[in-house]
Protein backbone atom coordinates (compact mmCIF):
# COMPACT_ATOMS: atom_id res chain seq x y z
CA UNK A 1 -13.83 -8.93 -14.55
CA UNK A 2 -11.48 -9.43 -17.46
CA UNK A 3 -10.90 -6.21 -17.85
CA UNK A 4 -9.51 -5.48 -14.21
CA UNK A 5 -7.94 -8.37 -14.17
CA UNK A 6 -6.13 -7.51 -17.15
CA UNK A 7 -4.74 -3.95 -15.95
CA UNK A 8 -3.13 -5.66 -12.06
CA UNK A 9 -0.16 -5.44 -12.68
CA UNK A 10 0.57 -9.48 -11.75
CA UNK A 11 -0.36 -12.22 -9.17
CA UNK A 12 2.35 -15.02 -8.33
CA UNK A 13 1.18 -17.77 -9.98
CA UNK A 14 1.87 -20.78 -8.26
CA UNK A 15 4.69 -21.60 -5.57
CA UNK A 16 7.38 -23.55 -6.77
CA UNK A 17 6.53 -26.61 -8.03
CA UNK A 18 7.45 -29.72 -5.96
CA UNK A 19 10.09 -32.49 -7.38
CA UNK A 20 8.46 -34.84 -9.36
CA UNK A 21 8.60 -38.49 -8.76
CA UNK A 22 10.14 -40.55 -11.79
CA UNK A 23 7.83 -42.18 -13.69
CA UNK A 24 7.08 -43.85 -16.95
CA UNK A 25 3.49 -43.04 -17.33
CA UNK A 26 3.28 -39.55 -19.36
CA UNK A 27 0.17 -37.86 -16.87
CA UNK A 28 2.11 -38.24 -13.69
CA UNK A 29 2.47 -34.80 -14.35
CA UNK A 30 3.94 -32.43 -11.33
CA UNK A 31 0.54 -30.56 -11.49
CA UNK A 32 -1.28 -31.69 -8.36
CA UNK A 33 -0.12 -28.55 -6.89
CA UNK A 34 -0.59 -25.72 -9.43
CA UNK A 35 -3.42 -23.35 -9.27
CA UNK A 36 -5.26 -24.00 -12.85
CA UNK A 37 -4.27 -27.73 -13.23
CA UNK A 38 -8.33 -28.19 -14.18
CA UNK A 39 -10.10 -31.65 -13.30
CA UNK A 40 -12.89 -30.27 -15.29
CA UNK A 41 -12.53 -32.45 -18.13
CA UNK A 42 -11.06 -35.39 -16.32
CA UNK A 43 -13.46 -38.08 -14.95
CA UNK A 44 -10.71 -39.99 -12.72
CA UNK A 45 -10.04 -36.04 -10.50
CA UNK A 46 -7.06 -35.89 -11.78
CA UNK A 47 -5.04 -32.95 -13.60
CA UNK A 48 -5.98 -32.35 -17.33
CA UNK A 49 -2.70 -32.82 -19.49
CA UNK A 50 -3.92 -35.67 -21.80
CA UNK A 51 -0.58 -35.20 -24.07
CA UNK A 52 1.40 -35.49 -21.27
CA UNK A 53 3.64 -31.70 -21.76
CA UNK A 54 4.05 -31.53 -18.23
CA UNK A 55 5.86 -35.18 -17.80
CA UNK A 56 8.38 -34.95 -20.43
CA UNK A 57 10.97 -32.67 -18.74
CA UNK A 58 10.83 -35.00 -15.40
CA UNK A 59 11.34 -37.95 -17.74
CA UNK A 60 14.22 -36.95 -20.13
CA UNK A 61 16.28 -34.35 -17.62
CA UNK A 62 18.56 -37.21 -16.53
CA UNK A 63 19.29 -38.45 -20.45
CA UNK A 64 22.01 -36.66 -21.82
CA UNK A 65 20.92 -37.05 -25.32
CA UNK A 66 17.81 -35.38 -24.41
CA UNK A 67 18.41 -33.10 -21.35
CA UNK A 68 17.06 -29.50 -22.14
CA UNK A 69 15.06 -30.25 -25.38
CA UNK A 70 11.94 -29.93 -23.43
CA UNK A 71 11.07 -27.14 -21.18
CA UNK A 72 9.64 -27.69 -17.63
CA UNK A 73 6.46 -27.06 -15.87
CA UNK A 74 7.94 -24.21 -14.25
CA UNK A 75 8.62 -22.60 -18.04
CA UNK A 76 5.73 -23.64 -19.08
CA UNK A 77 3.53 -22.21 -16.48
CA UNK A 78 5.83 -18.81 -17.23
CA UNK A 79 5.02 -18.45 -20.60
CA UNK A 80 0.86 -19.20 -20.04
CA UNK A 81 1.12 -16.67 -17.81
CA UNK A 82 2.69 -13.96 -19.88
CA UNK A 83 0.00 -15.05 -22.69
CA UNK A 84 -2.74 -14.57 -20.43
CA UNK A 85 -2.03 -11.24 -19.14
CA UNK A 86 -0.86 -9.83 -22.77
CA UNK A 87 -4.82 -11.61 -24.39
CA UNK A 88 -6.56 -9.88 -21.54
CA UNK A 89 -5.14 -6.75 -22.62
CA UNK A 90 -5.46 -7.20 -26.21
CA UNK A 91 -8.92 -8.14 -25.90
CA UNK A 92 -10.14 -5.09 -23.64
CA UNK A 93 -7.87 -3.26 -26.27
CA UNK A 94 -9.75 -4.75 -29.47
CA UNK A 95 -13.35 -4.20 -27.88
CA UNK A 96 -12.20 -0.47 -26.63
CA UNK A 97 -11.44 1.01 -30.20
CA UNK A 98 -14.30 -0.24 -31.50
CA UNK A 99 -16.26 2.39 -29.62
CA UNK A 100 -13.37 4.99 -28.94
CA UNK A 101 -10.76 6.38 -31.61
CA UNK A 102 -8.61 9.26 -32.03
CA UNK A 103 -7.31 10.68 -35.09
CA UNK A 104 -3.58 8.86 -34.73
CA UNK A 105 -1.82 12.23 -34.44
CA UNK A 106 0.64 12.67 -32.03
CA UNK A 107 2.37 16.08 -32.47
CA UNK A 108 3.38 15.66 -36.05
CA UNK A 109 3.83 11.99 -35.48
CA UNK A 110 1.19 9.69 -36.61
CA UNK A 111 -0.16 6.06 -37.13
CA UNK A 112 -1.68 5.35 -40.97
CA UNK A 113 -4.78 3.86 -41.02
CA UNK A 114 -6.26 1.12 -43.07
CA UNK A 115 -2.91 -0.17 -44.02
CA UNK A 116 -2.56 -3.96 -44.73
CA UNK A 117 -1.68 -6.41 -41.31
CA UNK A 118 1.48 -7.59 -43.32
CA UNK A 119 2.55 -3.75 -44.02
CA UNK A 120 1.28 -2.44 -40.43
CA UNK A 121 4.74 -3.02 -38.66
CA UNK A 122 6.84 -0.97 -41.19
CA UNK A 123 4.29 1.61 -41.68
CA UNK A 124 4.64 2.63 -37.86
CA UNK A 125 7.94 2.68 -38.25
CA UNK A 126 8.35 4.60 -41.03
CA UNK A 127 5.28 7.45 -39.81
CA UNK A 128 5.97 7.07 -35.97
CA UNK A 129 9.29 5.73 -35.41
CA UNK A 130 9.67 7.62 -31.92
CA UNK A 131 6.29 5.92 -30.54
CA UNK A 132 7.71 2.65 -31.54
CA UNK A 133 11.26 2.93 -30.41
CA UNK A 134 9.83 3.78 -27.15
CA UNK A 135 7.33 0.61 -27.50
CA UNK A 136 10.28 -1.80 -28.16
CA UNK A 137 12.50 -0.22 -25.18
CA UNK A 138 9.84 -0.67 -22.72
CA UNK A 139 9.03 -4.14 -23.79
CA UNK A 140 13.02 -4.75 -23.69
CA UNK A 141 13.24 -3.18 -20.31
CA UNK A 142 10.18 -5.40 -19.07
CA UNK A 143 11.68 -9.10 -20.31
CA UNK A 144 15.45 -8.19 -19.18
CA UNK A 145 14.42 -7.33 -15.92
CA UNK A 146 12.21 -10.09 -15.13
CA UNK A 147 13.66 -12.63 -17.70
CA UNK A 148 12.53 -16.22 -16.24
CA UNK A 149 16.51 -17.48 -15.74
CA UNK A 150 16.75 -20.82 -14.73
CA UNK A 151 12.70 -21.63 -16.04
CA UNK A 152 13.44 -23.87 -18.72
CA UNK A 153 15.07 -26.24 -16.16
CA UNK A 154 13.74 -26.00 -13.58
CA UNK A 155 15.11 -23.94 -11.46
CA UNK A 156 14.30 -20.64 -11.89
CA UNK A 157 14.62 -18.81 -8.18
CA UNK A 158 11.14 -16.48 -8.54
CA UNK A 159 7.92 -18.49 -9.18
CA UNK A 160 6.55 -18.14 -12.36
CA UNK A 161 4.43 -15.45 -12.63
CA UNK A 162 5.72 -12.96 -9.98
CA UNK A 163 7.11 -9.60 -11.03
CA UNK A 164 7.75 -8.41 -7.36
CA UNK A 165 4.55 -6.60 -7.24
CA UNK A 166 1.43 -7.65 -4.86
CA UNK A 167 -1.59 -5.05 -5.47
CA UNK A 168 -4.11 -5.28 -2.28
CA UNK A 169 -1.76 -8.60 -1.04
CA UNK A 170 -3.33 -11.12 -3.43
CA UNK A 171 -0.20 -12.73 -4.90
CA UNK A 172 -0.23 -15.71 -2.70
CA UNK A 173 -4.06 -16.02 -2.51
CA UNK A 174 -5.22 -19.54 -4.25
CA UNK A 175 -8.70 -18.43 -5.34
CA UNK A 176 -7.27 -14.85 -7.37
CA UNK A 177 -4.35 -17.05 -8.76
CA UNK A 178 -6.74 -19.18 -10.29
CA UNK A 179 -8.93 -16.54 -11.59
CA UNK A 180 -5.74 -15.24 -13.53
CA UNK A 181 -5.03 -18.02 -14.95
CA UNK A 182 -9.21 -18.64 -15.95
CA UNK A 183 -9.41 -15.39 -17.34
CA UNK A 184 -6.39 -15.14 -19.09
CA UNK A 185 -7.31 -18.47 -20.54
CA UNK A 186 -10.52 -17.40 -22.04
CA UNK A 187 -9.39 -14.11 -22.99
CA UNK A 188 -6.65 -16.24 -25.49
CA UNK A 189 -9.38 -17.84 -26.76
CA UNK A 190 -11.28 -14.75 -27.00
CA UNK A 191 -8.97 -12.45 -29.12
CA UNK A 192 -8.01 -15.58 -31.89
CA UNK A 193 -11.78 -15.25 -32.00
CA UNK A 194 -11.76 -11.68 -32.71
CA UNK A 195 -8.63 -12.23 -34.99
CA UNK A 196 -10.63 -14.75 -37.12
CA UNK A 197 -13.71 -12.93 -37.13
CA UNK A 198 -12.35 -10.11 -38.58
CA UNK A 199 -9.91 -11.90 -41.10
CA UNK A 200 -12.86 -14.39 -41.76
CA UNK A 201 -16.39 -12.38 -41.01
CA UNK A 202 -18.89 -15.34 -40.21
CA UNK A 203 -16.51 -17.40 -38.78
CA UNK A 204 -17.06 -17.30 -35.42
CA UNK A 205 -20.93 -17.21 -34.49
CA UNK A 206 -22.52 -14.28 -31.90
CA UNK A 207 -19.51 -12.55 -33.16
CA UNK A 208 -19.59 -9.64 -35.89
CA UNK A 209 -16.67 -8.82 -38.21
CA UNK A 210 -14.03 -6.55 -36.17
C-alpha cells in the first residue's frame, strides 16, 4: 500500500480550512475539519495537538509584534504533506536497492560508491554533474510551479496538498486523503528508522543494518 501510494502523483489534502474562532486556550486548534487531525490518542474526541502548533497563528495574526512569526495550519498541513509523499518514496527507494543495483554507469557518467554521507553530495557532482543538474532543475521546476504562495498566512488560494492532478478522481475523497496522510506518516517514521539503523546497526529492533 505504501508503495502505490507513494508513486500517485498527489491527493488534495484537505479543503480549505475554516476561520478559526479567537481563543485563549492553545488546543482550540482549527483542526476539526482536516482529514488526519487523529483522536487516537485523545480521550476527550478531540484533535491531537497537545503543544498547541495549530493555535498559535489564529492567536498572534492580529499582534503586530508577532504577526507572521508563526506559520498557519494551512502551511503546516503543506509541508506534512510534501514530507509524506517524499518518505514514502525514500522508503520504497531504500528497501528497493537493497535487492536491485546497477553498476552506477551512465554512458561515461557515473555515481562512486561507498563514499562517505558527508562527501556523497560533492562526489555526484564532481563524477555525474549532468545527472545532478538535471535532478536540481526538476526539483526547481516542481517547487516554482506549485510554490504554496499565500500558505504561511493563511491564505494560500489552492488547498494544501493539490498539484492540479486527480488520478482515478480521488482528490476530494475523505477516506484516500486520510490514507495519504497515514501512510506518509508512518513511512517518516519508517525511513529515520532505516537512517538510524544503518548509521547505528542495533538500534532499531526487527530491523537489520541498511
Amino acid at each position: 500500500m505504501i508503495a502505490w501510494l507513494a508513486l500517485l502523483p498527489v491527493a488534495r489534502a484537505f479543503t480549505a480550512p475554516a476561520k478559526a474562532t479567537p481563543s485563549t486556550h492553545l488546543n482550540a486548534a482549527p483542526l476539526d475539519d482536516l482529514p488526519g487531525a487523529s483522536i487516537e490518542f485523545n480521550l476527550m474526541n478531540e484533535p491531537w495537538d497537545p503543544l498547541g502548533f495549530a493555535s498559535i497563528h489564529e492567536l498572534i495574526k492580529d499582534s503586530p509584534e508577532h504577526f507572521g512569526v508563526w506559520p498557519s495550519v494551512q502551511w503546516l498541513r503543506e509541508a506534512e504533506l510534501k514530507h509524506c509523499r517524499v518518505a514514502m518514496l525514500a522508503f520504497v527507494g531504500a528497501v528497493a536497492q537493497q535487492y536491485w543495483t546497477f553498476s552506477g554507469s551512465l554512458g561515461g557518467w557515473y555515481y562512486q560508491p561507498g563514499v562517505n554521507p558527508m562527501e556523497a553530495l560533492g562526489s555526484a557532482f564532481s563524477t555525474n554533474p549532468f545527472g545532478m543538474w538535471q535532478l536540481l532543475c526538476s526539483i526547481w521546476l516542481a517547487e516554482s510551479t506549485f510554490y504554496p504562495e499565500g500558505a504561511w498566512i493563511g491564505k494560500m488560494e489552492r488547498a494544501p496538498g493539490d498539484l492540479g492532478w486527480n488520478l482515478d478522481n480521488k482528490k476530494d475523497d475523505p477516506e484516500f486523503q486520510l490514507k495519504e496522510l497515514k501512510n506518509g506518516r508512518l513511512a517518516m517514521i519508517g525511513i529515520i528508522s532505516l537512517s538510524a539503523a544503518h548509521f547505528i546497526p542495533g538500534s532499531v529492533p526487527l530491523i537489520p543494518s541498511f
